[in-house]
Structure formats: C-alpha cells, structure tokens
C-alpha atoms as a PDB file:
ATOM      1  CA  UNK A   1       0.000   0.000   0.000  1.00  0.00           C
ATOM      2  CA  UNK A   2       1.432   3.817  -0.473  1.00  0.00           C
ATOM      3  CA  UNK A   3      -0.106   6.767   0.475  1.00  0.00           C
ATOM      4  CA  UNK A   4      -0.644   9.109  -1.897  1.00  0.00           C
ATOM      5  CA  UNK A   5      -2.278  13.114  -0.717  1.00  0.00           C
ATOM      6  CA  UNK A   6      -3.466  11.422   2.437  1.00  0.00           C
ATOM      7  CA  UNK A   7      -4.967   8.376   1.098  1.00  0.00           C
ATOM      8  CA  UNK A   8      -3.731   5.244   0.721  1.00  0.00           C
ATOM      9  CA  UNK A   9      -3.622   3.375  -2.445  1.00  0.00           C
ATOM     10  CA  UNK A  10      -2.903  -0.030  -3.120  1.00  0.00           C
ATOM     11  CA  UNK A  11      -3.033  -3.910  -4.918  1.00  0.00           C
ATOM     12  CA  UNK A  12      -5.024  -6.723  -3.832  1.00  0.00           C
ATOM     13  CA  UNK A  13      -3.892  -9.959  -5.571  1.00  0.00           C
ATOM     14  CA  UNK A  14      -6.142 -13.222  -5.488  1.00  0.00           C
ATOM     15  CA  UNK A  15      -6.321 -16.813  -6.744  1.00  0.00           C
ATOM     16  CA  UNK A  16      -9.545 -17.653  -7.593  1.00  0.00           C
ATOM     17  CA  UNK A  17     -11.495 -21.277  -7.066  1.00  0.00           C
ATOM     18  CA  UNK A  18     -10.506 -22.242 -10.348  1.00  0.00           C
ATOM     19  CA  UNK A  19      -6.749 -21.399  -9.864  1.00  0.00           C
ATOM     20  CA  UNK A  20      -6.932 -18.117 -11.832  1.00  0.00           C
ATOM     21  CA  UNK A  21      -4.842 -15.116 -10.459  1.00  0.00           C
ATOM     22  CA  UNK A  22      -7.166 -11.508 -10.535  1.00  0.00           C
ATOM     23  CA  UNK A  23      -5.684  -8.297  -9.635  1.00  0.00           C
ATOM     24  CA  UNK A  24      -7.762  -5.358  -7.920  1.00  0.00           C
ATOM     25  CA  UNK A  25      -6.691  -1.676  -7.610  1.00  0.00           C
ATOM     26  CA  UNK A  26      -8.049  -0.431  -3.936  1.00  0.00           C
ATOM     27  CA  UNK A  27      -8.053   3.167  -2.324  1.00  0.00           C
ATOM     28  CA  UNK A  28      -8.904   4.088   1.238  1.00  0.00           C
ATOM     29  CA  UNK A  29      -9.762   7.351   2.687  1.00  0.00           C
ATOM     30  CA  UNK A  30     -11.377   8.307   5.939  1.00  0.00           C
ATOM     31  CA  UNK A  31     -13.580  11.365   5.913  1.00  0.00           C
ATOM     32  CA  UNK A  32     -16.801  11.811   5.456  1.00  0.00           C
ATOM     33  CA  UNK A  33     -16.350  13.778   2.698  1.00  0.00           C
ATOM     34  CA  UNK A  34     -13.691  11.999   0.956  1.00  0.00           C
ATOM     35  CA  UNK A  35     -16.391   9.085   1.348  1.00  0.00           C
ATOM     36  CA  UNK A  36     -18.786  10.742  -0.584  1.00  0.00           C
ATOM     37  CA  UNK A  37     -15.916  11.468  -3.350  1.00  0.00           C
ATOM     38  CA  UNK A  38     -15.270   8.285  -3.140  1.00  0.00           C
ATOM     39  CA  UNK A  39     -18.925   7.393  -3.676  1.00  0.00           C
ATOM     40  CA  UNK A  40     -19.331   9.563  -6.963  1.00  0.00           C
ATOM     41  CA  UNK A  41     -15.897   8.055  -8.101  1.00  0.00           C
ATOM     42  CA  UNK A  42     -17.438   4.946  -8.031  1.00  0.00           C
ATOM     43  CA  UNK A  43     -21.113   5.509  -9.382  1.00  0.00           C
ATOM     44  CA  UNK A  44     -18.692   8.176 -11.997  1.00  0.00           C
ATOM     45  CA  UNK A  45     -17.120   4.992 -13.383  1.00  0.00           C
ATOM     46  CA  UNK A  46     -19.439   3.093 -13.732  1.00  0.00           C
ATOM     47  CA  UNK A  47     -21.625   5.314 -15.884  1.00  0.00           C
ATOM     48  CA  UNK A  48     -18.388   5.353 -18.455  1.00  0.00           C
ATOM     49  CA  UNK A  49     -17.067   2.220 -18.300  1.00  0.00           C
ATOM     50  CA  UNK A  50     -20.772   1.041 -19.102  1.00  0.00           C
ATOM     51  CA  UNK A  51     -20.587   3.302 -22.289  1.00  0.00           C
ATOM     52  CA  UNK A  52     -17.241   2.370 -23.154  1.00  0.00           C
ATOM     53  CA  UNK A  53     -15.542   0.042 -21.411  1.00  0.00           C
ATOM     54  CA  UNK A  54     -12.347  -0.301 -23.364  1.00  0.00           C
ATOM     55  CA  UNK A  55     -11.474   3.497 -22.197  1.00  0.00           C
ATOM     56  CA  UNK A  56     -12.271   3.198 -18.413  1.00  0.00           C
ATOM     57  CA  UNK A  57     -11.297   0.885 -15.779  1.00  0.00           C
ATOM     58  CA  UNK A  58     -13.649  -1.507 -14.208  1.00  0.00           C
ATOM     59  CA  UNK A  59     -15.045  -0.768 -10.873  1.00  0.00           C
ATOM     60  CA  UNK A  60     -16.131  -3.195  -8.311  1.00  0.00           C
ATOM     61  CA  UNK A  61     -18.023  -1.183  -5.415  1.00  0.00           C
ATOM     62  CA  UNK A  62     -17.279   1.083  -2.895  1.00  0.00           C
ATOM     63  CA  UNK A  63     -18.022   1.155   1.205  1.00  0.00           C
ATOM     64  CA  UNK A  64     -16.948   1.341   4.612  1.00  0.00           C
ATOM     65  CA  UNK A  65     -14.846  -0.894   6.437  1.00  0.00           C
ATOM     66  CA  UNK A  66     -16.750  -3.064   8.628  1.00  0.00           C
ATOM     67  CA  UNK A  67     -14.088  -3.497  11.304  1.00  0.00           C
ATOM     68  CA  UNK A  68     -12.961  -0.037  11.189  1.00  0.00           C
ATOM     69  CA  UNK A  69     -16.021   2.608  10.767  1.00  0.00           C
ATOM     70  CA  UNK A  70     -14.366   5.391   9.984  1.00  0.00           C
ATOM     71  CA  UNK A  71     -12.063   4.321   6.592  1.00  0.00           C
ATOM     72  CA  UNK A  72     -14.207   3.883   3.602  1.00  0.00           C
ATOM     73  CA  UNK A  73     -12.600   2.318   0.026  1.00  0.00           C
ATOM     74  CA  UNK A  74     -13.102   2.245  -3.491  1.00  0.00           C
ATOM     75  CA  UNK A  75     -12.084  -0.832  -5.615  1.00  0.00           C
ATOM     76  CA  UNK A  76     -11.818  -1.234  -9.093  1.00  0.00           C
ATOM     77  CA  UNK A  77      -9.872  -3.736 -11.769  1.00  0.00           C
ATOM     78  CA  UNK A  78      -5.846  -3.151 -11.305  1.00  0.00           C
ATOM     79  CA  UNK A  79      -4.222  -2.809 -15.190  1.00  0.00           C
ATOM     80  CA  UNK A  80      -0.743  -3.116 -15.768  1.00  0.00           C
ATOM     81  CA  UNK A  81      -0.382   0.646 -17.075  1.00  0.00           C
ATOM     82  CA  UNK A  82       2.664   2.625 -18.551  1.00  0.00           C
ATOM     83  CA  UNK A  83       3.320   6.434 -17.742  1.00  0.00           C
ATOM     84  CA  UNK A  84       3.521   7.663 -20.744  1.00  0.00           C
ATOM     85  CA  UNK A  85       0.995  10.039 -22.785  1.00  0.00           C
ATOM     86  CA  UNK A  86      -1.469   8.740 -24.792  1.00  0.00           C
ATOM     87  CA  UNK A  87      -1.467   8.771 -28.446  1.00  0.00           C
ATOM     88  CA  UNK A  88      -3.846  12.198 -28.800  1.00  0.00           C
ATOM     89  CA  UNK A  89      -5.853  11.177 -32.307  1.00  0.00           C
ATOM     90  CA  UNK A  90      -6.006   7.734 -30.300  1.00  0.00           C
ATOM     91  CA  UNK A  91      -7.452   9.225 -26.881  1.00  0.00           C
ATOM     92  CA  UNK A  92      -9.125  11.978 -28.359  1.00  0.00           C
ATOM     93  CA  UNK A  93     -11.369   9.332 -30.468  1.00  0.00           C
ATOM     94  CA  UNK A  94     -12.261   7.188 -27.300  1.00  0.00           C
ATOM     95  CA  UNK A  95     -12.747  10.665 -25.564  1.00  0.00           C
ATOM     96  CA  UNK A  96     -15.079  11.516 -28.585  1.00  0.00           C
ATOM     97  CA  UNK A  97     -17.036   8.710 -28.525  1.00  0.00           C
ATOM     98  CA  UNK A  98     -18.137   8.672 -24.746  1.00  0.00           C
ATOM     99  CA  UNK A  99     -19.620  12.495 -25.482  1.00  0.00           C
ATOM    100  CA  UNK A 100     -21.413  11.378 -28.586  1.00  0.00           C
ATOM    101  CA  UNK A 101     -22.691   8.021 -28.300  1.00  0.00           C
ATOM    102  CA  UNK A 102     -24.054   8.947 -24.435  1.00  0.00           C
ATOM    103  CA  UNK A 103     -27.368   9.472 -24.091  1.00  0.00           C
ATOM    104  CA  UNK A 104     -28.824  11.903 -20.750  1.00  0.00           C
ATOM    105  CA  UNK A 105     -31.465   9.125 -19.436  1.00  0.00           C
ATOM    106  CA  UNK A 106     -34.076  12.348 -19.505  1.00  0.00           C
ATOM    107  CA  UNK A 107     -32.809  14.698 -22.128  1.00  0.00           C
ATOM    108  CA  UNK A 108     -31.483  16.744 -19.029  1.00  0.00           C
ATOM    109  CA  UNK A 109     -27.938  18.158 -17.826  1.00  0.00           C
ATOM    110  CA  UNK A 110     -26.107  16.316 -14.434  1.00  0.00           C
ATOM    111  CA  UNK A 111     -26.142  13.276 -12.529  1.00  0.00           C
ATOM    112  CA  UNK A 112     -27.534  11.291  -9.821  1.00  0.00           C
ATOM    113  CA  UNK A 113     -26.844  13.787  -6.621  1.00  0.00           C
ATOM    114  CA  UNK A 114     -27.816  17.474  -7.109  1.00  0.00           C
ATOM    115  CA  UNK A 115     -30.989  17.110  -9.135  1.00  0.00           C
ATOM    116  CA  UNK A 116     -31.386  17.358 -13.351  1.00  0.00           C
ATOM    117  CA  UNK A 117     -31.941  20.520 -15.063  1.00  0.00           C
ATOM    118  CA  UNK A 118     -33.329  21.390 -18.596  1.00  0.00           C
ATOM    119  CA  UNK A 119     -30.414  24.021 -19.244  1.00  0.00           C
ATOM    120  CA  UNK A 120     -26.979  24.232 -19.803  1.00  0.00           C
ATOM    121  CA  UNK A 121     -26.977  27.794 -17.713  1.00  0.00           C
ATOM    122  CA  UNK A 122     -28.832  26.953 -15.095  1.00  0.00           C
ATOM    123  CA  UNK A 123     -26.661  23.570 -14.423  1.00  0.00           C
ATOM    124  CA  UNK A 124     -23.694  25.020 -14.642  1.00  0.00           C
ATOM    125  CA  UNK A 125     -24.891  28.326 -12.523  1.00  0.00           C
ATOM    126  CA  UNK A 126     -25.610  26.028  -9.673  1.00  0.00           C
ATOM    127  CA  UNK A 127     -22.561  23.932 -10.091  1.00  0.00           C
ATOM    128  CA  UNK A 128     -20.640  26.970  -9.933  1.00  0.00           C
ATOM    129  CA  UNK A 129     -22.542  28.218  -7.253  1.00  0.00           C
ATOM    130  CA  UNK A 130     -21.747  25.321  -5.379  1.00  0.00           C
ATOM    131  CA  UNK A 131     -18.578  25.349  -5.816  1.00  0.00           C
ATOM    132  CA  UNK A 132     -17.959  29.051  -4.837  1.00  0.00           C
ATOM    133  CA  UNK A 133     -19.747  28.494  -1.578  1.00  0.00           C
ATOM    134  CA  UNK A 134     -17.270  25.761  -0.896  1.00  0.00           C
ATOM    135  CA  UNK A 135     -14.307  27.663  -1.549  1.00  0.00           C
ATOM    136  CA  UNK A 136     -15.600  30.916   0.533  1.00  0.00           C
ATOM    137  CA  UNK A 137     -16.252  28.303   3.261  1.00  0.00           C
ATOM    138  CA  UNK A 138     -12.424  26.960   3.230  1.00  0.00           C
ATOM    139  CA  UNK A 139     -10.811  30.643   2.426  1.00  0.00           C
ATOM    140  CA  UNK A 140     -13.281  33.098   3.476  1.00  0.00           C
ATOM    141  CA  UNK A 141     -15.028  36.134   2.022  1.00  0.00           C
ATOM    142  CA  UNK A 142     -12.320  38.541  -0.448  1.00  0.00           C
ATOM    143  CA  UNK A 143     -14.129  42.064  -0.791  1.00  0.00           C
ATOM    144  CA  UNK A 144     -13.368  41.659  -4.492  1.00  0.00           C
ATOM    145  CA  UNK A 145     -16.210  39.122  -4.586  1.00  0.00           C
ATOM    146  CA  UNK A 146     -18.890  42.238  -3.873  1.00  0.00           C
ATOM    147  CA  UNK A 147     -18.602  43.275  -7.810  1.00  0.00           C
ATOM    148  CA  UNK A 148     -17.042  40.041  -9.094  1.00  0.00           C
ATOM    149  CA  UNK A 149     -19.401  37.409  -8.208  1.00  0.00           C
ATOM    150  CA  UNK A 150     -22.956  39.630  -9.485  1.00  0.00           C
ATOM    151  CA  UNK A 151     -20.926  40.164 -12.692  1.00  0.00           C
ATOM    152  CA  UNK A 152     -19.593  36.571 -13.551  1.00  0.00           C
ATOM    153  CA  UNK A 153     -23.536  35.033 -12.948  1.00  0.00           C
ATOM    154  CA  UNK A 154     -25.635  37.919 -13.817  1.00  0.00           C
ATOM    155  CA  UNK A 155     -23.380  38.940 -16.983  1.00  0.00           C
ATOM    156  CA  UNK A 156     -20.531  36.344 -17.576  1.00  0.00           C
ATOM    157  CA  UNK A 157     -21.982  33.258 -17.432  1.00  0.00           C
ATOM    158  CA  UNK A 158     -25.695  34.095 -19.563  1.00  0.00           C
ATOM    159  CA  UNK A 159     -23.343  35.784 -22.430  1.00  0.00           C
ATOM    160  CA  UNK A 160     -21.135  32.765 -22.972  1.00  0.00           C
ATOM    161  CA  UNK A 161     -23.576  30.016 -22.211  1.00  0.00           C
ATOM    162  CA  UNK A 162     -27.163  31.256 -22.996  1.00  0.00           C
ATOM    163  CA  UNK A 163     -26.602  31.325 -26.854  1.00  0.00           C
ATOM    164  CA  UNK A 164     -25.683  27.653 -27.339  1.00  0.00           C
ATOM    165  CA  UNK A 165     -29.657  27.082 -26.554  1.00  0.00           C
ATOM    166  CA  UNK A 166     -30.860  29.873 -28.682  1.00  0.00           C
ATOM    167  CA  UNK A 167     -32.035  30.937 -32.054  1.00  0.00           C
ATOM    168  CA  UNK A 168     -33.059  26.926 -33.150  1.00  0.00           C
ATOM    169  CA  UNK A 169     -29.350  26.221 -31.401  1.00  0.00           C
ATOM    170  CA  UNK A 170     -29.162  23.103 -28.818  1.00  0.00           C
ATOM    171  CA  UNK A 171     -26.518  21.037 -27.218  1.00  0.00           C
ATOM    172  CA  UNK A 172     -26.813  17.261 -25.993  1.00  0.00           C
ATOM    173  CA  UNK A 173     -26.188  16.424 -22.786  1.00  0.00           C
ATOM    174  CA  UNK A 174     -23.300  14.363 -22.196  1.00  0.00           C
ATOM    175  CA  UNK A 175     -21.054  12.424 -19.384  1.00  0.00           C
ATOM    176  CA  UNK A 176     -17.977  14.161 -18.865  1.00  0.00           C
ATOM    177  CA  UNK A 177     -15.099  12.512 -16.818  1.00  0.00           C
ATOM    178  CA  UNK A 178     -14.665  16.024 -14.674  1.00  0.00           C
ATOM    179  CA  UNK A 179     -11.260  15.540 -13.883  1.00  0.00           C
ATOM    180  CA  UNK A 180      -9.574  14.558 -16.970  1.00  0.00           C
ATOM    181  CA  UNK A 181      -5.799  15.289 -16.324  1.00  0.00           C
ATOM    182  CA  UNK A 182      -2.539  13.674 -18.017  1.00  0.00           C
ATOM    183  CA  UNK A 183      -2.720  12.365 -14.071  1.00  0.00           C
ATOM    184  CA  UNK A 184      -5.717   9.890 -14.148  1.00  0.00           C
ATOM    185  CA  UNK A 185      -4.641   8.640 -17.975  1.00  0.00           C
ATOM    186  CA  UNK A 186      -2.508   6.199 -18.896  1.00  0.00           C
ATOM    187  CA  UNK A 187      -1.362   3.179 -21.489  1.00  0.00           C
ATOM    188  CA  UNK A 188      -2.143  -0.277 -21.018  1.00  0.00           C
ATOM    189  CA  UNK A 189       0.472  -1.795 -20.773  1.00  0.00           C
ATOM    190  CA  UNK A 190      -0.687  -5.102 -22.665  1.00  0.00           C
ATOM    191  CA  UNK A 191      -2.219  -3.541 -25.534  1.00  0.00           C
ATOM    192  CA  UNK A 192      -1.088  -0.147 -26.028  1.00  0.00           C
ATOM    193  CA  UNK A 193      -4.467   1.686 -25.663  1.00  0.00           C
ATOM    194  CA  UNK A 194      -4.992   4.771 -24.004  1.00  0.00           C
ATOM    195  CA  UNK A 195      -7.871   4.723 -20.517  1.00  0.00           C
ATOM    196  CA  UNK A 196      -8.865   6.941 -17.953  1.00  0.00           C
ATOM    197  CA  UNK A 197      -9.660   6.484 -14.425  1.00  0.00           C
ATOM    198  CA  UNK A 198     -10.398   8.451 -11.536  1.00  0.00           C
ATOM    199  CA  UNK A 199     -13.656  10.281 -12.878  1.00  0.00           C
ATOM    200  CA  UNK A 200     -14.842  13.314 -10.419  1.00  0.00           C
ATOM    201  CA  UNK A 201     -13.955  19.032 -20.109  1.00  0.00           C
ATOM    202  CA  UNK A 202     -12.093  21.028 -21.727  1.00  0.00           C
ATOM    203  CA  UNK A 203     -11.770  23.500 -18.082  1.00  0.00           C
ATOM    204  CA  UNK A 204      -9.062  21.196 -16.616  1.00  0.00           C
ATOM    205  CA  UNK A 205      -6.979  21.077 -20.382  1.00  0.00           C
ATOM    206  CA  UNK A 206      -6.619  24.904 -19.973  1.00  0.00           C
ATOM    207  CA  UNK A 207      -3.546  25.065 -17.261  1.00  0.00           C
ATOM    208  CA  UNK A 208      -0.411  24.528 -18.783  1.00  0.00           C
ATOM    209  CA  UNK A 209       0.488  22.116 -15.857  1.00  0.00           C
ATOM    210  CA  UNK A 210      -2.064  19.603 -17.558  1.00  0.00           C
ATOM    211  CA  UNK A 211       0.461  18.079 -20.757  1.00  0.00           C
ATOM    212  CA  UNK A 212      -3.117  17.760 -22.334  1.00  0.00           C
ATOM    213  CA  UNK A 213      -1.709  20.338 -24.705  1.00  0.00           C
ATOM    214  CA  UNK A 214      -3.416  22.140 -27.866  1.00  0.00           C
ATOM    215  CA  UNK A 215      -2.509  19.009 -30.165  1.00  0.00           C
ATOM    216  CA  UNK A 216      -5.567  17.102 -27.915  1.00  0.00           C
ATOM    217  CA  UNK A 217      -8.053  19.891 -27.966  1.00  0.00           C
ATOM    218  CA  UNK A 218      -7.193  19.250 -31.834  1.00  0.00           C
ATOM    219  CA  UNK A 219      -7.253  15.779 -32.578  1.00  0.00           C
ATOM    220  CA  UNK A 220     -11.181  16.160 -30.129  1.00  0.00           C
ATOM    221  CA  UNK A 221     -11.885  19.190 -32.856  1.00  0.00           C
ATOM    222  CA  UNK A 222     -11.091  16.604 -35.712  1.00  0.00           C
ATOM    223  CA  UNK A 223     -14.058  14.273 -34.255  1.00  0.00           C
ATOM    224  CA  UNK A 224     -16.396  16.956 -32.555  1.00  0.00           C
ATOM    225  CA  UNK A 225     -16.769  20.655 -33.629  1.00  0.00           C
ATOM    226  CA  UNK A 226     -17.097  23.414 -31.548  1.00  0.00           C
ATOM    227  CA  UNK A 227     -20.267  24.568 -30.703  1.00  0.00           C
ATOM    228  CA  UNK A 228     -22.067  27.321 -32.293  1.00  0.00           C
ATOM    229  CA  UNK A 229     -21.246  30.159 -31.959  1.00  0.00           C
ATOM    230  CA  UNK A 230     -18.165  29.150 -32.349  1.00  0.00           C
ATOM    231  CA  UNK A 231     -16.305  32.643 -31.146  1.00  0.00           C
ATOM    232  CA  UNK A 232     -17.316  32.241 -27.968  1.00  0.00           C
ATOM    233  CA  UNK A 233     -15.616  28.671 -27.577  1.00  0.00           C
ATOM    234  CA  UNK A 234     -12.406  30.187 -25.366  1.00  0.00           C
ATOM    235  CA  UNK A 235     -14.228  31.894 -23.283  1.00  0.00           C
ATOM    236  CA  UNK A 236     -16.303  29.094 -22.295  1.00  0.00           C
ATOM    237  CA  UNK A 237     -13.635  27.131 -21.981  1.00  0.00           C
ATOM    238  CA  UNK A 238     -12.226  30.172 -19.030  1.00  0.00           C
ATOM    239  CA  UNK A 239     -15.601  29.262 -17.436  1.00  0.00           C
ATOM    240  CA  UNK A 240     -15.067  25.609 -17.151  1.00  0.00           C
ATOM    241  CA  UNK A 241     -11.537  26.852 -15.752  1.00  0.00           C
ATOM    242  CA  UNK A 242     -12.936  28.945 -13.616  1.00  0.00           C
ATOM    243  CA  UNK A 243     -14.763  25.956 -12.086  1.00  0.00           C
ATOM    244  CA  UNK A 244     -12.185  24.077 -12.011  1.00  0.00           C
ATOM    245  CA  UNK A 245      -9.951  26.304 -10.006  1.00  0.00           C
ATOM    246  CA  UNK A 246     -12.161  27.101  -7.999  1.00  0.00           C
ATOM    247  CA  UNK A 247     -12.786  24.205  -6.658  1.00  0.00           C
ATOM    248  CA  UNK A 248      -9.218  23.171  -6.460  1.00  0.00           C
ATOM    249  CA  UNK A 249      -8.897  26.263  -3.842  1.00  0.00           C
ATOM    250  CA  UNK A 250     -11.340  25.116  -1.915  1.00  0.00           C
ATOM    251  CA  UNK A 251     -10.014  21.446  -1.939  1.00  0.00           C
ATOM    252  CA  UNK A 252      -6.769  23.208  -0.137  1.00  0.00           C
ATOM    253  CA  UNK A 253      -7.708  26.116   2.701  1.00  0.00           C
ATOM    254  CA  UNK A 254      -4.363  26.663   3.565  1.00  0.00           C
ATOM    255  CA  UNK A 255      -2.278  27.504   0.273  1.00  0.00           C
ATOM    256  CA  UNK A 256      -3.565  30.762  -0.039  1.00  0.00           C
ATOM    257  CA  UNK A 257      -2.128  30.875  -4.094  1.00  0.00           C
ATOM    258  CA  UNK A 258      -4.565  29.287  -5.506  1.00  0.00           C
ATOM    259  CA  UNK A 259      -7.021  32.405  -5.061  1.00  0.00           C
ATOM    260  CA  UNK A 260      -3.895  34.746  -6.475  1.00  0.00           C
ATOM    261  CA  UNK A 261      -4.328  36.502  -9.606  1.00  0.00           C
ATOM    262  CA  UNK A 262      -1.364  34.831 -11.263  1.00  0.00           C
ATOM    263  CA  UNK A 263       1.451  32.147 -11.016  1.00  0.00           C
ATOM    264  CA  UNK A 264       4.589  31.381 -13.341  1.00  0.00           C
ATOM    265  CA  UNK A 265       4.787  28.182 -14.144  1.00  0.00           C
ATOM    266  CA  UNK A 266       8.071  26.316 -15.450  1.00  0.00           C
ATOM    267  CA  UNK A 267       7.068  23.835 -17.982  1.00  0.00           C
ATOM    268  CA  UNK A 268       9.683  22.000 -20.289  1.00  0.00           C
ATOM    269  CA  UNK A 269      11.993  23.966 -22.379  1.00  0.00           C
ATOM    270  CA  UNK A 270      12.363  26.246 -19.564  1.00  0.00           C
ATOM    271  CA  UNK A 271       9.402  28.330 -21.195  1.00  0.00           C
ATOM    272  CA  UNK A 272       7.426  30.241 -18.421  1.00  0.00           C
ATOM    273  CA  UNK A 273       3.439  30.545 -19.049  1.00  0.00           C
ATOM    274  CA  UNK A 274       1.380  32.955 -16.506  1.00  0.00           C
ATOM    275  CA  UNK A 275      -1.736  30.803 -16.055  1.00  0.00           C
ATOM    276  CA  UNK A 276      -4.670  32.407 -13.899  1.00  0.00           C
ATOM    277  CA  UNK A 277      -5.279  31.324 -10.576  1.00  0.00           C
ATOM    278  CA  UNK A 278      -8.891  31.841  -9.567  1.00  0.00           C
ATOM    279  CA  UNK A 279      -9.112  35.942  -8.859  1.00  0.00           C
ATOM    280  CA  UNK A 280      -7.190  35.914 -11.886  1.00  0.00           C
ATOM    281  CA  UNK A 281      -9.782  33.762 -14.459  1.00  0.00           C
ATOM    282  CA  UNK A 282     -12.867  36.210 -12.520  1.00  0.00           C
ATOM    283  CA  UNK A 283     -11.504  39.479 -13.188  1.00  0.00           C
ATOM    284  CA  UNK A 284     -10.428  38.585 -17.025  1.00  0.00           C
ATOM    285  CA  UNK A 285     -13.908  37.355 -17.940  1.00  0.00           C
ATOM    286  CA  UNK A 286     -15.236  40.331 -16.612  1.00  0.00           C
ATOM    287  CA  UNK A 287     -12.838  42.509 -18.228  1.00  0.00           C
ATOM    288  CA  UNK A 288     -13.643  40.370 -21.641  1.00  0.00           C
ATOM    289  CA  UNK A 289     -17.172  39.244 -21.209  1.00  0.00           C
ATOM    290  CA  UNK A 290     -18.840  42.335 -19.058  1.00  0.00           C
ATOM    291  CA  UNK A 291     -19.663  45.661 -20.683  1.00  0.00           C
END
C-alpha cells in the first residue's frame, strides 16, 4: 500500500477457485467527505465504463470498512499501465465517442446527486454556485467578490452560455469525466491503448500544468466541432476553468495561491506561461465578457 495526498492506495492480488490469479486496484480514505468522493468516483465509473468500457477501468463497489467505521474504500480492476501520454488522435477518439454516443437518461444536464436541469446555464450556474460556496467556506469572504461574483452570474456566465440554446441552437447532454488530467490517464500496458480512471472538459486542459496540450483539444476538434457560436468557444472554456480552479482552492484552505491573480509556471523547455489562478480567471472574464 502507499499513500498518496493522504490516502492510501494499493493492490489486492487473489487466486480464484478455479486457480486463476485476478488483480484489484483499492483506495482508502477516511472522511466523510472523501467518502462521498469516493462514492461519486465509483457511481462516476461506472456510468463510463458502461458506455465504453475499453477506455475506463472496471469498478467493483465502494463502502466502509466493517471493522474499522471510519475508513471507507473504493475498488476497481488493477491494469498493468505505462506512464507515458497517450497517443492524442487515439485518446481523443475514445474521448469523442463517450460524449457522442451517451445518451442523458431524460434529455437533461447532471447526474444522480444534485438534481437534473433542462439548461446548460442553469446547471452550470448552480454547479458553480456550489462550488464558490465551498471555496468561501475553506478561504473566506475577499471584498473583491462584492462586484465580481454579481458580474460573472448575472453577466458572464448568460453571455457565454445562454446562446448555445438559442435561435433553433441546442446542445446534448453528455457524461464528462470532470477531472480529466494527463494524471488519471494512462497506457495499457498489454495492448497499447490509451484509458482513464479516476472520474470526479475542456476546463481542466486549460492550465499549462495539464500536458493535455493544444494538439488534444485538436485531434477532439477533428471528431467533434465546436459549438455554435463558435467565437465564444475560449471563453467558455475560461468558465469551465474557472470551475475548475475554484474548486481546487477550496479542496486546499491553507495555500492561499490558488485564489492569487497569477502564477509562473516552469514547464519544459524552460518556457514560463502565466496561467490564472482563480481571482485571476474572474476578473479577465469580466474585463472580456462584461460591458
């Protein structure tokens, strides 16, 4: 077992009845809260790996320990992986076909805990909602919010997002993996095919830190177009960002950064990129988005 960001990860070899070996991957964790990640991981997976199986792993189920309450797991089918990147025209097909072959189970936008909704806006109001409550709970209230927050969901987030259901335009709802890093990818090992795992858009590809780089958002452009209109596509993309930040300072109270306007980041080649932090992605779609 290892621990890894305060859980601990590990692999459970067996020998079945009939002699066969089987290998499981297992992680523990032991807050409530991480139990309820752990929870979504699970029911997350599933709902991909039933759509396309040969992209995700396998999970097995998810609980509580019965001898010790207070550590709860998550269990899944252990592959032999390798580290390396995937092959982007290879993973962005697989990631292509779990957005268009899905199907919402009610023609409506989210999942099994926080309700469905009709629109696109509204879902992703809430979600963001959400997730800005969170973080103001772990960092507390920054005066800047008093004019930033009315102008990202009164101004920023109907511009961008209310014309992709307007003027005869719709969008399908689809499952997204929510946390798709270079991190929860890899290569199996035995036949060379890129999967994902560790399921919580296009949000998380934005920081140069993710090695999902612009020949990815490509090769996905080469199977699915942008949505109409098609001009606003990077600034939705700063919204899923936005999200996405936002919710990674609230994931860490203490490292006060992560709500900083900006950060240089050394990436290979010694180039240095100044990626928004989450102050940062508010006040530019304001300053783009806002008149």
């Amino acid at each position: 077992m290892a621990l890894v960001s305060g859980q601990t990860q590990g692999r459970i070899d067996i020998k079945l009845s009939d002699g066969a070996e089987k290998s499981f991957f297992i992680k523990t964790e032991s807050k409530d809260v991480d139990k309820n990640m752990l929870t979504s991981e699970f029911e997350s997976m599933k709902a991909i790996h039933h759509i396309t199986s040969a992209f995700a792993l396998k999970p097995v189920a998810w609980g509580t320990y019965h001898s010790i309450p207070d550590i709860h797991f998550f269990l899944s089918e252990f592959l032999d992986m390798l580290p390396n990147m995937p092959d982007p025209d290879k993973f962005a097909a697989r990631l292509s076909a779990l957005h268009q072959t899905s199907k919402s189970p009610n023609g409506k936008f989210e999942f099994h805990y926080t309700g469905w909704e009709d629109s696109w806006e509204t879902f992703f109001s809430k979600s963001m909602r959400q997730a800005l409550d969170l973080e103001i709970l772990a960092k507390g209230y920054d005066p800047e919010f008093d004019t930033l927050v009315p102008a990202i969901f009164d101004k920023a987030i109907p511009r961008l997002f209310r014309p992709l259901e307007s003027e005869g335009r719709s969008i399908k709802p689809s499952p997204v993996h929510g946390d798709l890093w270079y991190g929860n990818s890899g290569i199996e090992r035995g036949t060379g095919e890129p999967l994902v795992f560790d399921a919580y858009e296009f949000g998380q590809w934005k920081p140069v830190c993710n090695r999902f780089g612009a020949e990815y958002v490509d090769a996905y452009h080469a199977n699915v177009g942008k949505s109409s209109p098609k001009e606003d596509f990077d600034g939705r993309v700063y919204l899923y960002k936005l999200w996405f930040n936002t919710h990674v300072s609230a994931l860490f109270p203490d490292d006060a950064t992560l709500r900083e306007q900006y950060v240089e980041i050394q990436v290979v080649l010694a180039a240095t990129d100044i990626s928004n932090r989450m102050l940062g992605d508010m006040r530019d779609l304001v300053a783009r988005y806002v008149k």
